[in-house]
PDB file of N, CA and C in Angstrom:
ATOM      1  N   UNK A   1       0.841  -1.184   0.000  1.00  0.00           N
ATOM      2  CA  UNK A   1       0.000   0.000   0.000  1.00  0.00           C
ATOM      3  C   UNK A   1       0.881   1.240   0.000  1.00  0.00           C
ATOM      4  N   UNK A   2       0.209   2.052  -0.766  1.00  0.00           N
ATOM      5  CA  UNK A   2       1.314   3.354  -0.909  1.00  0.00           C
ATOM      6  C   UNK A   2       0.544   4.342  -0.121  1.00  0.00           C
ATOM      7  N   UNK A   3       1.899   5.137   0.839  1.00  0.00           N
ATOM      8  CA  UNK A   3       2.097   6.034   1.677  1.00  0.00           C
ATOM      9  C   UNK A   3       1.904   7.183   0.985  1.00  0.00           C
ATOM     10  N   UNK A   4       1.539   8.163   0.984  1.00  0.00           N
ATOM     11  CA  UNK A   4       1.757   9.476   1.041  1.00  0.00           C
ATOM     12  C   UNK A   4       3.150  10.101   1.697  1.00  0.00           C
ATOM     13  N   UNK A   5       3.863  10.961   0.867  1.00  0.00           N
ATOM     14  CA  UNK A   5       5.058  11.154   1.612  1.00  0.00           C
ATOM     15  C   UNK A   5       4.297  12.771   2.591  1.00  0.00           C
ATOM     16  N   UNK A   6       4.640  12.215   3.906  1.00  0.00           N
ATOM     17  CA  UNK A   6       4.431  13.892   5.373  1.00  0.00           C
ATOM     18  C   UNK A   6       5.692  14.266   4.882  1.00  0.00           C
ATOM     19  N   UNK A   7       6.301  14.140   4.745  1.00  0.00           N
ATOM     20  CA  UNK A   7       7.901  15.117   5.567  1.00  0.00           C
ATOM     21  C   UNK A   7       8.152  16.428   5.272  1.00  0.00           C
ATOM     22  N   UNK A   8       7.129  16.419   4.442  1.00  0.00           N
ATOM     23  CA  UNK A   8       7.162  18.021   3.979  1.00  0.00           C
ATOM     24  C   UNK A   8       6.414  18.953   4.362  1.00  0.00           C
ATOM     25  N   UNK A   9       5.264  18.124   5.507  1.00  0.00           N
ATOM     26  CA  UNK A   9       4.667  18.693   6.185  1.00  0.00           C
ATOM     27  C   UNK A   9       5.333  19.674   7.470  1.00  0.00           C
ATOM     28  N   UNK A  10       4.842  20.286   7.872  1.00  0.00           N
ATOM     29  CA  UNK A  10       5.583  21.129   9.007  1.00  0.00           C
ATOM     30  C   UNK A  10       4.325  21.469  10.270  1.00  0.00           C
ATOM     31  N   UNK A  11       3.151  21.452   9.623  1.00  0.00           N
ATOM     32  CA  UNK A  11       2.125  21.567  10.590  1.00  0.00           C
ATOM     33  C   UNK A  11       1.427  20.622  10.956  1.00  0.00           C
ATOM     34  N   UNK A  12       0.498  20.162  11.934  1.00  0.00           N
ATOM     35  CA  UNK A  12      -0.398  18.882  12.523  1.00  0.00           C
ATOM     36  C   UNK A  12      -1.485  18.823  11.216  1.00  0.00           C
ATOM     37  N   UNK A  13      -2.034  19.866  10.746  1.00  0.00           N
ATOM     38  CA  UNK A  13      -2.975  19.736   9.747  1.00  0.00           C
ATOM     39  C   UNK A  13      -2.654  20.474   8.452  1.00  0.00           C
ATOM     40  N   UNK A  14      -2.726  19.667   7.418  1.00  0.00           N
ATOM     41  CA  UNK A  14      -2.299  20.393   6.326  1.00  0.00           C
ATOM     42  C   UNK A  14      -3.434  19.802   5.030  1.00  0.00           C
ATOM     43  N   UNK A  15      -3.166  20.235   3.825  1.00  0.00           N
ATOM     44  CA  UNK A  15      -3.603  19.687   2.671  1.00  0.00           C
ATOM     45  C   UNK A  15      -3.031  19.167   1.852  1.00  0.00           C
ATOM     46  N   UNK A  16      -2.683  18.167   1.940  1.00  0.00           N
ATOM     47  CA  UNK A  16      -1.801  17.372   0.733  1.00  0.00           C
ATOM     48  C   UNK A  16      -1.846  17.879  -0.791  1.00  0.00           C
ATOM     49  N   UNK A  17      -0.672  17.548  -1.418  1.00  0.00           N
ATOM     50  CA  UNK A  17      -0.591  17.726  -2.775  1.00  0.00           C
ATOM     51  C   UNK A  17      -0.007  16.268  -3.551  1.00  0.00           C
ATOM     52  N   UNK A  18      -1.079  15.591  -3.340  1.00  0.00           N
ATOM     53  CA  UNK A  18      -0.944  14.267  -3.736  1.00  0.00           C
ATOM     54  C   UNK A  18      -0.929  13.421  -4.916  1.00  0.00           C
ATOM     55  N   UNK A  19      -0.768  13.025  -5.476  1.00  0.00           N
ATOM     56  CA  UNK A  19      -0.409  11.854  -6.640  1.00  0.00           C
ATOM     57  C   UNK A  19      -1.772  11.081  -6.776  1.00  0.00           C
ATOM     58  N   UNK A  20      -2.136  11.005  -8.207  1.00  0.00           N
ATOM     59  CA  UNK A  20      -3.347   9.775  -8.260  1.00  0.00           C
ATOM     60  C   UNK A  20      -3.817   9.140  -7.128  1.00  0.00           C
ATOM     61  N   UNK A  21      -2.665   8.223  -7.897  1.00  0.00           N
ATOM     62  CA  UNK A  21      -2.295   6.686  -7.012  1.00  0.00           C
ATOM     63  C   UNK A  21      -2.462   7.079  -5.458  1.00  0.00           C
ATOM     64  N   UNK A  22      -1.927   7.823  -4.381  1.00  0.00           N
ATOM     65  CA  UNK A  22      -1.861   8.896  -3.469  1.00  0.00           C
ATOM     66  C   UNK A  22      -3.667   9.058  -3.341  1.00  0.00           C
ATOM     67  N   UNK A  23      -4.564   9.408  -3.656  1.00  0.00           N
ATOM     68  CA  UNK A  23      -5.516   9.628  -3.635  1.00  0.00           C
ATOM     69  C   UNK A  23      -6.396   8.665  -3.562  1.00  0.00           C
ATOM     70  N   UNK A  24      -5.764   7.785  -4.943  1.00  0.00           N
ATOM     71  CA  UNK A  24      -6.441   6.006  -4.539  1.00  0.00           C
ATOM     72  C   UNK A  24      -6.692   5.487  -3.085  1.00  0.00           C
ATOM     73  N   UNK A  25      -5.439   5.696  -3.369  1.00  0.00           N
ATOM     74  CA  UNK A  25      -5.307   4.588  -1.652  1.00  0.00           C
ATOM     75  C   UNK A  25      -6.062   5.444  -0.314  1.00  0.00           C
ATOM     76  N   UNK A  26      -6.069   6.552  -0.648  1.00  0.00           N
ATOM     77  CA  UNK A  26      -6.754   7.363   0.598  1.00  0.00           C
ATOM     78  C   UNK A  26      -8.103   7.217   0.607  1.00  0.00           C
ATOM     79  N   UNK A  27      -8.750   7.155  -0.974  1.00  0.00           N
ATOM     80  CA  UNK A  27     -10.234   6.571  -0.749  1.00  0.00           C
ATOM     81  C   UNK A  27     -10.859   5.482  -0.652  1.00  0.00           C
ATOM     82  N   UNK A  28      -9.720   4.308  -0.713  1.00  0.00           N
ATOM     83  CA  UNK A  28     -10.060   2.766  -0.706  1.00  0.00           C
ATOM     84  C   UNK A  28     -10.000   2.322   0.927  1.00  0.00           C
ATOM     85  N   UNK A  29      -9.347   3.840   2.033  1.00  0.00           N
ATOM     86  CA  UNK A  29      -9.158   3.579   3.299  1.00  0.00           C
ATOM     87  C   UNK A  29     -10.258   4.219   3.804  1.00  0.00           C
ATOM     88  N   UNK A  30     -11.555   4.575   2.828  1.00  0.00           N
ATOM     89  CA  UNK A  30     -11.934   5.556   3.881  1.00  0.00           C
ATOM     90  C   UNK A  30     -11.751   7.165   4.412  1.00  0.00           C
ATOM     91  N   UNK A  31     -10.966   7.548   3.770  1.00  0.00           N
ATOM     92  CA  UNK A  31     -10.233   8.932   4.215  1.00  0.00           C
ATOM     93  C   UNK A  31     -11.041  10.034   3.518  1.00  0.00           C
ATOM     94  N   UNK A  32     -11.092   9.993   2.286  1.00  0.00           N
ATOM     95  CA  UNK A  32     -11.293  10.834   1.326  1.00  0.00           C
ATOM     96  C   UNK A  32     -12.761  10.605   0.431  1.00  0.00           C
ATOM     97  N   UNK A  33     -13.617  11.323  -0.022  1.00  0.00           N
ATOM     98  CA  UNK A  33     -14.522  11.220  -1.224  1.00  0.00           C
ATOM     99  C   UNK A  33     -14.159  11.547  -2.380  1.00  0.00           C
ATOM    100  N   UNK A  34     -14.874  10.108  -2.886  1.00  0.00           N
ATOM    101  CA  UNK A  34     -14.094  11.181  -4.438  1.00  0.00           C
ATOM    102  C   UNK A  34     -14.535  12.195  -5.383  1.00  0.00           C
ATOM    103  N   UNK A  35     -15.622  13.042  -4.483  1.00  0.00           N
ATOM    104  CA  UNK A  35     -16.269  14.261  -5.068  1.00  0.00           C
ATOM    105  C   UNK A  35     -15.531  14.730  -5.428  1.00  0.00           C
ATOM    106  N   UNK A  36     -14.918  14.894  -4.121  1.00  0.00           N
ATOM    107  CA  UNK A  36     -14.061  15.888  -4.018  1.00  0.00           C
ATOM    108  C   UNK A  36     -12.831  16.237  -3.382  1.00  0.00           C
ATOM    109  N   UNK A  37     -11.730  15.150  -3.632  1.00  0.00           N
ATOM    110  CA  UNK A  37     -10.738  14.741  -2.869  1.00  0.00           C
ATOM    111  C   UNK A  37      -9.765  16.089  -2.469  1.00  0.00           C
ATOM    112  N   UNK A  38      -9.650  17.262  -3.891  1.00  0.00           N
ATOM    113  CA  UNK A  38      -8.717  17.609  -3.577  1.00  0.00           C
ATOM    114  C   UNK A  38      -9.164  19.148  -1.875  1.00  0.00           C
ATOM    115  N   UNK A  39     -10.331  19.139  -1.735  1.00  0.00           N
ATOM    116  CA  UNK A  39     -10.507  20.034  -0.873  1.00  0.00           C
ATOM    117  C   UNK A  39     -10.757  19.458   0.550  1.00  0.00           C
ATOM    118  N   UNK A  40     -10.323  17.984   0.487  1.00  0.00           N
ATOM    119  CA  UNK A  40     -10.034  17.167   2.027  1.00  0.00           C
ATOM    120  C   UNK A  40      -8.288  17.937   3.060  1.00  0.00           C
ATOM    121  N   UNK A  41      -8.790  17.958   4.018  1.00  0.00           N
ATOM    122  CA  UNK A  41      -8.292  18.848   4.932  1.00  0.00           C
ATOM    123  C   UNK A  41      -7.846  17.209   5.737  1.00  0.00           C
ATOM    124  N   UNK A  42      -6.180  16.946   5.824  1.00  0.00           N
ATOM    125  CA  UNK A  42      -6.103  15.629   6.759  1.00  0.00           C
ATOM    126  C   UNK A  42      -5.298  16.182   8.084  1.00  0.00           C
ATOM    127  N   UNK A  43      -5.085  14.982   8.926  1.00  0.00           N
ATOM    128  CA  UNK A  43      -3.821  15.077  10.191  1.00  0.00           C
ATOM    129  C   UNK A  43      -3.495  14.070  10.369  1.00  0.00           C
ATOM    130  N   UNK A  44      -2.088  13.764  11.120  1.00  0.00           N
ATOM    131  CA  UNK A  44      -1.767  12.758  11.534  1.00  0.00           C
ATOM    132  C   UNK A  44      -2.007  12.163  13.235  1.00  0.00           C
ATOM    133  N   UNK A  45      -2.560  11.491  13.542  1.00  0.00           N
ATOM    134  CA  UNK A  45      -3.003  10.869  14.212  1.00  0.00           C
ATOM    135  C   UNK A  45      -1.295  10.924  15.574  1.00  0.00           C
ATOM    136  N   UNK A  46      -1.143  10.425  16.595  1.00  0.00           N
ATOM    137  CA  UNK A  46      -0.520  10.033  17.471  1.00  0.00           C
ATOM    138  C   UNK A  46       0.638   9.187  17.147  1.00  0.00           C
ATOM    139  N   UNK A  47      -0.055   7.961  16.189  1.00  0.00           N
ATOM    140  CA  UNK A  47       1.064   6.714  15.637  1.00  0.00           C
ATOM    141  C   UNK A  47       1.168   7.539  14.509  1.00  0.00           C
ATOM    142  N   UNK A  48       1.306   9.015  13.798  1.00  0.00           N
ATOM    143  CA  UNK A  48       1.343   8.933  12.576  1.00  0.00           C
ATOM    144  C   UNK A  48       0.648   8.200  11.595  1.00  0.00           C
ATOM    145  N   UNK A  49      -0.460   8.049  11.434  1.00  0.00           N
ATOM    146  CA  UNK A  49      -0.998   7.127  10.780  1.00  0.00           C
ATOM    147  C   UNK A  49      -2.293   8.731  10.188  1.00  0.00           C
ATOM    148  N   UNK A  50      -2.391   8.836   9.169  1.00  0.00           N
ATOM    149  CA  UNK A  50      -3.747   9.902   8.454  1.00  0.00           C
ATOM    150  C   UNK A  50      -4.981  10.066   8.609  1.00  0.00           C
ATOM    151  N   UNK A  51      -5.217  10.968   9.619  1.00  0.00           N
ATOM    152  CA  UNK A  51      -6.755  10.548   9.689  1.00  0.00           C
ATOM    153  C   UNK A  51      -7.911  11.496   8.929  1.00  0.00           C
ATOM    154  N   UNK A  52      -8.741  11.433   8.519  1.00  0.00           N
ATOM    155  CA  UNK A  52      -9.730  12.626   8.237  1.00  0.00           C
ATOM    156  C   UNK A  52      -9.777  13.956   9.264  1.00  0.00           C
ATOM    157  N   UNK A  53      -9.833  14.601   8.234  1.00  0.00           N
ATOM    158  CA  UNK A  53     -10.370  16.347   9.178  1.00  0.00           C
ATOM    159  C   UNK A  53     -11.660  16.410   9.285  1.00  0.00           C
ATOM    160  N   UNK A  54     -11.746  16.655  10.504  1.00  0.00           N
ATOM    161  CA  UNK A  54     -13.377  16.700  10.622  1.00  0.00           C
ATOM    162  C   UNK A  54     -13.945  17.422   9.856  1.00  0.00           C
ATOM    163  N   UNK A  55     -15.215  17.132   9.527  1.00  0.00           N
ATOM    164  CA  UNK A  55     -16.346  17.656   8.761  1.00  0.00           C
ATOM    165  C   UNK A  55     -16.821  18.697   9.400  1.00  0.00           C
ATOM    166  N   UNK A  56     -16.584  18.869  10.631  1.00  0.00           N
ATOM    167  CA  UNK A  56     -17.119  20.129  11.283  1.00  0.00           C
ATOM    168  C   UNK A  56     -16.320  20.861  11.595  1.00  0.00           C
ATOM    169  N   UNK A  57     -14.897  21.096  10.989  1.00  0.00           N
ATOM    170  CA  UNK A  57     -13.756  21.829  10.672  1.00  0.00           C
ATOM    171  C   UNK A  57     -13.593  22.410   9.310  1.00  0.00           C
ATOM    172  N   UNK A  58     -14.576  22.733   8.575  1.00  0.00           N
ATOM    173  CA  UNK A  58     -14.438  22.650   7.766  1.00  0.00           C
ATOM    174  C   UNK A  58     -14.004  23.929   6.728  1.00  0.00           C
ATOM    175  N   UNK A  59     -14.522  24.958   7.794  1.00  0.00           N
ATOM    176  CA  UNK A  59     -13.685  26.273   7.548  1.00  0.00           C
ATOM    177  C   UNK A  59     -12.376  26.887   8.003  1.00  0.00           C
ATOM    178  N   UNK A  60     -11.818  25.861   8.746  1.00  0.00           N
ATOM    179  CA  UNK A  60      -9.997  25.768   8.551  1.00  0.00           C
ATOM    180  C   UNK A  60      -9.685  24.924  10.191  1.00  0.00           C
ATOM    181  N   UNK A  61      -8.522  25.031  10.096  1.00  0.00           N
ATOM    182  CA  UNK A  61      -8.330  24.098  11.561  1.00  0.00           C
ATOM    183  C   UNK A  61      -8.783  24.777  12.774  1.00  0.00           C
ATOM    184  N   UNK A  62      -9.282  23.806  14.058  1.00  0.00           N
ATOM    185  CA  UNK A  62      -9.506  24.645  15.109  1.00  0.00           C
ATOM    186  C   UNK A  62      -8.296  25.316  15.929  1.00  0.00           C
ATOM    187  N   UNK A  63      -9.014  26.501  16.582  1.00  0.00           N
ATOM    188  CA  UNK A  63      -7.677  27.265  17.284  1.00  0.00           C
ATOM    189  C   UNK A  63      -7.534  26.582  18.553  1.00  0.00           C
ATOM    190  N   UNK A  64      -6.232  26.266  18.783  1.00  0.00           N
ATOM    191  CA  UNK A  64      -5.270  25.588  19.845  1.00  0.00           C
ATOM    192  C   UNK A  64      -5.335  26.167  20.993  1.00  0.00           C
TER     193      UNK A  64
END
């Protein structure tokens, strides 16, 4: 299964600039719709692992 490369991430929540294939795999996990993949908002979870941005975040990340 193909990863998405983070490392270029710098913040907890960002928007990927992802690859097809990259997109595949994010909607075969669940992550993403494919309405409309490219305006999915993700984070990384604790183990690093991608999780969805909430749906009720949807006008940018919450303040810390």
């Amino acid at each position: 299964m193909a990863t998405p490369n983070l490392s270029e991430f710098s913040t907890t929540w960002f928007r990927p600039k992802l690859s097809a294939k990259d997109l595949a795999t994010l909607e075969r996990n669940g992550l993403i719709e494919r309405r409309n993949p490219k305006s999915a908002l993700f984070r990384l979870s604790a183990k690093g692992e991608i999780v969805k941005y909430s749906e009720s975040y949807r006008k940018g990340p919450p303040s810390a």
